[in-house]
C-alpha atoms as a PDB file:
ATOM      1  CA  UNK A   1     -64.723 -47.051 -41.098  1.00  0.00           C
ATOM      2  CA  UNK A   2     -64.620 -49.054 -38.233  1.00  0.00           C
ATOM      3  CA  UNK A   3     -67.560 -49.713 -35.582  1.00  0.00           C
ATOM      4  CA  UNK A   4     -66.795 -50.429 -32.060  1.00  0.00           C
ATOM      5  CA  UNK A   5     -68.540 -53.030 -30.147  1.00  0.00           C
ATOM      6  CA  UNK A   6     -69.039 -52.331 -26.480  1.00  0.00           C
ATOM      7  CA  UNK A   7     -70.312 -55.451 -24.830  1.00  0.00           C
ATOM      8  CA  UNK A   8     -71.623 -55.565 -21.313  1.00  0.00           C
ATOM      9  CA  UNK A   9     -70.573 -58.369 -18.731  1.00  0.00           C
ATOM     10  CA  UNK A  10     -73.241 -58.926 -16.117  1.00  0.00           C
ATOM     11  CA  UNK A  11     -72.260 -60.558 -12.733  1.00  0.00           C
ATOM     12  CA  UNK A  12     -73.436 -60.844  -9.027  1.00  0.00           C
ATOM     13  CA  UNK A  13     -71.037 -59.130  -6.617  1.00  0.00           C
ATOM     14  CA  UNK A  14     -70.991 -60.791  -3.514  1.00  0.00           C
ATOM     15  CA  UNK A  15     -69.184 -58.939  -0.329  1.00  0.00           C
ATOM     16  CA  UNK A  16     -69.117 -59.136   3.593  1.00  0.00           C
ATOM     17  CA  UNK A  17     -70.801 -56.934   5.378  1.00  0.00           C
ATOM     18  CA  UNK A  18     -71.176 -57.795   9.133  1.00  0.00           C
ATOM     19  CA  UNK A  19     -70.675 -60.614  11.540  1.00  0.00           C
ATOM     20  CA  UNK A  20     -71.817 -60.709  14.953  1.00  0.00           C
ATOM     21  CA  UNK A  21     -72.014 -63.412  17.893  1.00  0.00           C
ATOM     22  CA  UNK A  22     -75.509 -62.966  20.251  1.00  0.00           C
ATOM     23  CA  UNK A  23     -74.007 -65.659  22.821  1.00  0.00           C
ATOM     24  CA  UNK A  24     -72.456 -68.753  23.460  1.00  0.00           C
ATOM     25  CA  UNK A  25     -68.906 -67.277  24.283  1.00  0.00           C
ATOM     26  CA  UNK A  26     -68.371 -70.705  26.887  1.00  0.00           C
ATOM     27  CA  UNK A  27     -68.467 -73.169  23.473  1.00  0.00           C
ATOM     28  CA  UNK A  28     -67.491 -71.171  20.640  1.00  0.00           C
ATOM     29  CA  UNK A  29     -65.963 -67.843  20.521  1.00  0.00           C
ATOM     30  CA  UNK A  30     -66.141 -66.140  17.483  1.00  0.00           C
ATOM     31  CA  UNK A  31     -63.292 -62.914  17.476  1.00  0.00           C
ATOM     32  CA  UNK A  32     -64.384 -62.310  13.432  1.00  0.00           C
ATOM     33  CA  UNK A  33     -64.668 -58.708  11.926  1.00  0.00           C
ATOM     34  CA  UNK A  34     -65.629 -57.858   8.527  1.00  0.00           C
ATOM     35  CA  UNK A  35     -62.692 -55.108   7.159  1.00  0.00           C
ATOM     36  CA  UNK A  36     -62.569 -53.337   4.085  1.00  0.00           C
ATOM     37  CA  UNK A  37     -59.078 -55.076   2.278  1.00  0.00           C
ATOM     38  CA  UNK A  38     -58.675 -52.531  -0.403  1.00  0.00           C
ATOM     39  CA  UNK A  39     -60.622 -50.213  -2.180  1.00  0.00           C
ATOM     40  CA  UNK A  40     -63.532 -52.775  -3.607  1.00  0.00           C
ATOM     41  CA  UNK A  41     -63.399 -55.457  -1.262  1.00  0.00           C
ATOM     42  CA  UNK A  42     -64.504 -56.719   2.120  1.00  0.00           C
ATOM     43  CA  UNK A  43     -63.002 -59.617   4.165  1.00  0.00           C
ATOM     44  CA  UNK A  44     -63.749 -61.619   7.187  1.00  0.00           C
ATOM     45  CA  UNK A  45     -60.239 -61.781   9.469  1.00  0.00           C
ATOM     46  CA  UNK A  46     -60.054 -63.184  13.078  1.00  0.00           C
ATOM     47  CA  UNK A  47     -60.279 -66.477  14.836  1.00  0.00           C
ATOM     48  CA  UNK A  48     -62.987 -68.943  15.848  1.00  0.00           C
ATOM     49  CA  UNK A  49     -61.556 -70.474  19.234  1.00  0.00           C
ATOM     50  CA  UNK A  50     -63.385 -73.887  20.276  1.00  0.00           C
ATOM     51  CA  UNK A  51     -63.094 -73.479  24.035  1.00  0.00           C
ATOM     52  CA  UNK A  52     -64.764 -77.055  24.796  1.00  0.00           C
ATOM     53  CA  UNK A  53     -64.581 -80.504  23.035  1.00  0.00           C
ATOM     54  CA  UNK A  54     -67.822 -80.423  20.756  1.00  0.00           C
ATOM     55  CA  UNK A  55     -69.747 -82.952  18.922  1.00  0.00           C
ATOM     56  CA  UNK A  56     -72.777 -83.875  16.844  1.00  0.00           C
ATOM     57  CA  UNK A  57     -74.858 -83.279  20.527  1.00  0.00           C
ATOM     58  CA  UNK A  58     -74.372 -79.708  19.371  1.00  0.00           C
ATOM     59  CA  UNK A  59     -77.280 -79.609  16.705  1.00  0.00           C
ATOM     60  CA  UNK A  60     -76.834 -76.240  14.247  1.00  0.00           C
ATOM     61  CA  UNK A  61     -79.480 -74.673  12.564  1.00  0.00           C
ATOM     62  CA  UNK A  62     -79.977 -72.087  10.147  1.00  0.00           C
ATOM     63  CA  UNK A  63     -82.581 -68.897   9.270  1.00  0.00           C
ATOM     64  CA  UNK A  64     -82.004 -67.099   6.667  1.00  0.00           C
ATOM     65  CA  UNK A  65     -83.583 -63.670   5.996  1.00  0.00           C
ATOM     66  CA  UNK A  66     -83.180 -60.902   3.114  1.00  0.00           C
ATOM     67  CA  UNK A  67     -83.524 -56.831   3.378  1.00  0.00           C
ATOM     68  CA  UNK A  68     -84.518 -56.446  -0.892  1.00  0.00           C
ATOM     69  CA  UNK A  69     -83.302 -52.813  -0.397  1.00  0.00           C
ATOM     70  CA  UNK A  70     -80.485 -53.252   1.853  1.00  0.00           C
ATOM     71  CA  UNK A  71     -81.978 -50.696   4.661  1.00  0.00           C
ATOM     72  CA  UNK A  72     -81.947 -53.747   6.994  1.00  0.00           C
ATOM     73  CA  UNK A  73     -86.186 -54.139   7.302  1.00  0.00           C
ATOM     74  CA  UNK A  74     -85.515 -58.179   6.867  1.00  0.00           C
ATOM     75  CA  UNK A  75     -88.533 -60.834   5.889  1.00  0.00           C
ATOM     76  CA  UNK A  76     -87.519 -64.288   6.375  1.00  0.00           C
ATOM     77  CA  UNK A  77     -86.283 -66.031   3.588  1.00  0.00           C
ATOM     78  CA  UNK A  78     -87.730 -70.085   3.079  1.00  0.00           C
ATOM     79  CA  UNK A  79     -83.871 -70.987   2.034  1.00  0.00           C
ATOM     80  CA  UNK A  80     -81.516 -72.483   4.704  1.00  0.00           C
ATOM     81  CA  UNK A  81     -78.470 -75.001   5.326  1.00  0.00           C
ATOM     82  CA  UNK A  82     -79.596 -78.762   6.385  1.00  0.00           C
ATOM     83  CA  UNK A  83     -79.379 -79.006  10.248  1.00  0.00           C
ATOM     84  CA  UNK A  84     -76.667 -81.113  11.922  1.00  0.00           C
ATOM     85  CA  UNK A  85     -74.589 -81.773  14.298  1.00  0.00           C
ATOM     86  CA  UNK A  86     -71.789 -79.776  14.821  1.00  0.00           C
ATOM     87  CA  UNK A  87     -69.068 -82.216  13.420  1.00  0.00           C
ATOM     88  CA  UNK A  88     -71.272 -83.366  10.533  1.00  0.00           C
ATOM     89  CA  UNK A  89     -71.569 -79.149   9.834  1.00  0.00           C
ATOM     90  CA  UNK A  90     -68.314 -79.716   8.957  1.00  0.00           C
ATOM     91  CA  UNK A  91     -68.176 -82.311   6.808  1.00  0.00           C
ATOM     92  CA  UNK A  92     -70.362 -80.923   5.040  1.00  0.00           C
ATOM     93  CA  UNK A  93     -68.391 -77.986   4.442  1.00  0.00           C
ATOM     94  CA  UNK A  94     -65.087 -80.354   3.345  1.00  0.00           C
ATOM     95  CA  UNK A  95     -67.780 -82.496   1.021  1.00  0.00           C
ATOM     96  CA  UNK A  96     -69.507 -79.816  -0.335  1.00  0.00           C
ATOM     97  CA  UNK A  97     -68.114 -76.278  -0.210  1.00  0.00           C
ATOM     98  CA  UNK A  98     -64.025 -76.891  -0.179  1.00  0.00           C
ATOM     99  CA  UNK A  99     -63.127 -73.392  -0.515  1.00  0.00           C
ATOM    100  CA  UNK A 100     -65.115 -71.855   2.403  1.00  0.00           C
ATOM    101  CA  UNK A 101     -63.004 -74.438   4.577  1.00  0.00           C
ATOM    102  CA  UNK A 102     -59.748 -74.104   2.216  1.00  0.00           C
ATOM    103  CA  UNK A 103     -58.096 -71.396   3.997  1.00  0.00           C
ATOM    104  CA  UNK A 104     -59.154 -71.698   7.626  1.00  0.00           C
ATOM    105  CA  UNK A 105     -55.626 -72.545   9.493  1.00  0.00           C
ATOM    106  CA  UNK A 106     -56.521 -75.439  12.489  1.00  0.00           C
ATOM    107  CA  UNK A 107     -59.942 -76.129  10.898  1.00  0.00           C
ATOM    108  CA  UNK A 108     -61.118 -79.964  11.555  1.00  0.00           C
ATOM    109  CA  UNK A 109     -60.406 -82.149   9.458  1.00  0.00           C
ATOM    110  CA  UNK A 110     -62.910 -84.556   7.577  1.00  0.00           C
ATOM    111  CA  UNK A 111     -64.488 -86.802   9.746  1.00  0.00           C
ATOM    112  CA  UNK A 112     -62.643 -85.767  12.566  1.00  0.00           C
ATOM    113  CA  UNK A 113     -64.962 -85.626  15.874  1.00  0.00           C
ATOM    114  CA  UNK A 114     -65.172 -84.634  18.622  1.00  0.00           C
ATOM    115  CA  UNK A 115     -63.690 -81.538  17.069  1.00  0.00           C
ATOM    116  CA  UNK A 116     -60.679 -80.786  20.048  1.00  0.00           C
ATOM    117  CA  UNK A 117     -60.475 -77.147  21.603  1.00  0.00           C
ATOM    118  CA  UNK A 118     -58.393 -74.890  19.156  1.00  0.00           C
ATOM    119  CA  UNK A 119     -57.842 -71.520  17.764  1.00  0.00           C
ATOM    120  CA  UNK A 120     -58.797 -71.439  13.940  1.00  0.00           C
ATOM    121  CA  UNK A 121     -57.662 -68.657  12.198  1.00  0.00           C
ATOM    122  CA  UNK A 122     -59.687 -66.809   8.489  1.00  0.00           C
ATOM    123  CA  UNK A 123     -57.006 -64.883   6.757  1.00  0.00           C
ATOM    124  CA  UNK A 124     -58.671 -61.859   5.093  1.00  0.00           C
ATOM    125  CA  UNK A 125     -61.164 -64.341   3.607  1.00  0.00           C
ATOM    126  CA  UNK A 126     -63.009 -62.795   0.521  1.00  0.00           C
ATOM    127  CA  UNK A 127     -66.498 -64.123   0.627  1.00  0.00           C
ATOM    128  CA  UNK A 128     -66.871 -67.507  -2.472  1.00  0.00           C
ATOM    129  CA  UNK A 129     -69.493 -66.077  -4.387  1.00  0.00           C
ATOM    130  CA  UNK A 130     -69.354 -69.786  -6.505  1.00  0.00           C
ATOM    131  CA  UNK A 131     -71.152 -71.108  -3.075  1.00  0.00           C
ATOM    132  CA  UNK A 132     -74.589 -69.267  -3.654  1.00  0.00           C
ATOM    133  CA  UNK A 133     -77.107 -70.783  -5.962  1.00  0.00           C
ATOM    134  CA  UNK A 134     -78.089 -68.812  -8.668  1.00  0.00           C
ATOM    135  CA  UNK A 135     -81.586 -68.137  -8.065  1.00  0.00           C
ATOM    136  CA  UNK A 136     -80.549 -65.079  -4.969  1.00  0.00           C
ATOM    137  CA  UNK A 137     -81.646 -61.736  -5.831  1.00  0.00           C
ATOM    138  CA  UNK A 138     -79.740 -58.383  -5.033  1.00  0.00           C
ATOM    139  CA  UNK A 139     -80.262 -56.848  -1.384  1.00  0.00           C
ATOM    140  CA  UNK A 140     -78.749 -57.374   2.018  1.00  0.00           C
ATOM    141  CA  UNK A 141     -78.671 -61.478   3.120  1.00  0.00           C
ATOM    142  CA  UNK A 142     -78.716 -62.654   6.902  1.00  0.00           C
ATOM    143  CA  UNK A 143     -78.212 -65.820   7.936  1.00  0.00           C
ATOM    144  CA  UNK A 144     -78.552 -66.555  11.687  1.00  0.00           C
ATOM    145  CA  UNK A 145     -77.134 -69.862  12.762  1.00  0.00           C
ATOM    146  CA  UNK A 146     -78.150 -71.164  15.678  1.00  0.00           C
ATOM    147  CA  UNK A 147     -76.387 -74.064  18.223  1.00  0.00           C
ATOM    148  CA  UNK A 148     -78.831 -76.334  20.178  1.00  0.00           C
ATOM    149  CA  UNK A 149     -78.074 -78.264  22.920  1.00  0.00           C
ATOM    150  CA  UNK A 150     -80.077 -80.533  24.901  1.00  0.00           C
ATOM    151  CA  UNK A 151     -83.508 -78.880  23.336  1.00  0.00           C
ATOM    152  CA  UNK A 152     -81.623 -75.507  24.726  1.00  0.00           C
ATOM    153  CA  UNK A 153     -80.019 -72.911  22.279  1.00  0.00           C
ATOM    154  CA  UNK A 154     -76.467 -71.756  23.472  1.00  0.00           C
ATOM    155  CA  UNK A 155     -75.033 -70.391  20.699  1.00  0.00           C
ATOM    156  CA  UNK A 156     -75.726 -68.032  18.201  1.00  0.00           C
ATOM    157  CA  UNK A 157     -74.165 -65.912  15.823  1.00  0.00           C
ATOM    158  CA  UNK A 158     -74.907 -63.688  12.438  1.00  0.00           C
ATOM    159  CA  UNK A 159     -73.502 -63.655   9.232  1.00  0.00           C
ATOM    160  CA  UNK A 160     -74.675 -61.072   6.537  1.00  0.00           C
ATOM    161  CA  UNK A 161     -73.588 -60.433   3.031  1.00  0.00           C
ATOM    162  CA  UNK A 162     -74.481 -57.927   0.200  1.00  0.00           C
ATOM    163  CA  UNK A 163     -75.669 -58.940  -3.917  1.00  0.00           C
ATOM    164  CA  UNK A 164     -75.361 -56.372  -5.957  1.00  0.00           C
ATOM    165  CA  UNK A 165     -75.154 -55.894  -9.569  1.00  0.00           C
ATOM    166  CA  UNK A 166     -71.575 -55.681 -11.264  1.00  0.00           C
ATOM    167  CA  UNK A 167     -71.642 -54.389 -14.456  1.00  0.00           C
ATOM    168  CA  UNK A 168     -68.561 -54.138 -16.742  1.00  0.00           C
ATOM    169  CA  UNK A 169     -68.204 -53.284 -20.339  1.00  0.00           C
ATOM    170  CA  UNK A 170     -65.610 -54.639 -22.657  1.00  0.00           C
END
């Protein structure tokens, strides 16, 4: 007689769920959507155009904020990205997180500043779950990043996300 053995995977599912730009259109324009790609998965498509030269004048910052049961009543969150100057943002992102940058056509490259205006294009990118640290619990995530400039905030734009639970058996 033989016994089957059902054993159950646990992982974090990490998905898009909305981006959104306040302000700021004159430095940075952010024509992003977040679009359901097939029947499990969301993506964020579009193009980021630079519409000035920018540099590390451009200081961003980060808040980050979490809804625990995804009904979008948000308490902020103590977590949040180092703030920096635009240019050093992204070498940060090259240094440290290669495959958020990977597949961004026109993105600046390392080191490379001021950063030149340009259209850079996000293919139906799926969001790279390996990028969060381990200790984020399920719920909705916002993360409001902010551009200062000359003690005077001119951009600003939202990115959230969804954890969930992703349970498989094998």
């Amino acid at each position: 007689m033989a016994a089957a053995c059902v054993q159950p995977i646990f992982s974090i599912k990490v998905s898009f769920e909305r981006f959104e730009q306040y302000f700021g259109d004159e430095y940075m324009h952010f024509d992003l959507r977040v679009r359901k790609y097939n029947r499990t998965e969301m993506t964020l498509n579009g193009t980021i155009f630079v519409n000035q030269p920018v540099d590390d004048a451009m200081v961003l910052s980060t808040d980050v904020f979490l809804s625990r049961l995804g009904n979008q009543q948000f308490q902020h969150y103590p977590q949040h990205l180092p703030t920096s100057g635009l240019c050093e943002f992204f070498d940060h992102l090259h240094e440290e997180y290669p495959s958020i940058i990977a597949d961004i056509e026109n993105a600046p490259n390392f080191n490379e500043c001021p950063i030149t205006p340009r259209g850079m294009h996000i293919p139906d990118k799926l969001f790279p779950a390996e990028v969060l640290p381990e200790s984020l619990s399920n719920g909705l995530w916002k993360m409001v990043i902010s551009g200062i400039l000359d003690e005077k905030t001119v951009l600003r734009y939202m990115i959230s996300i969804r954890l969930s639970d992703d349970y498989m058996s094998i």
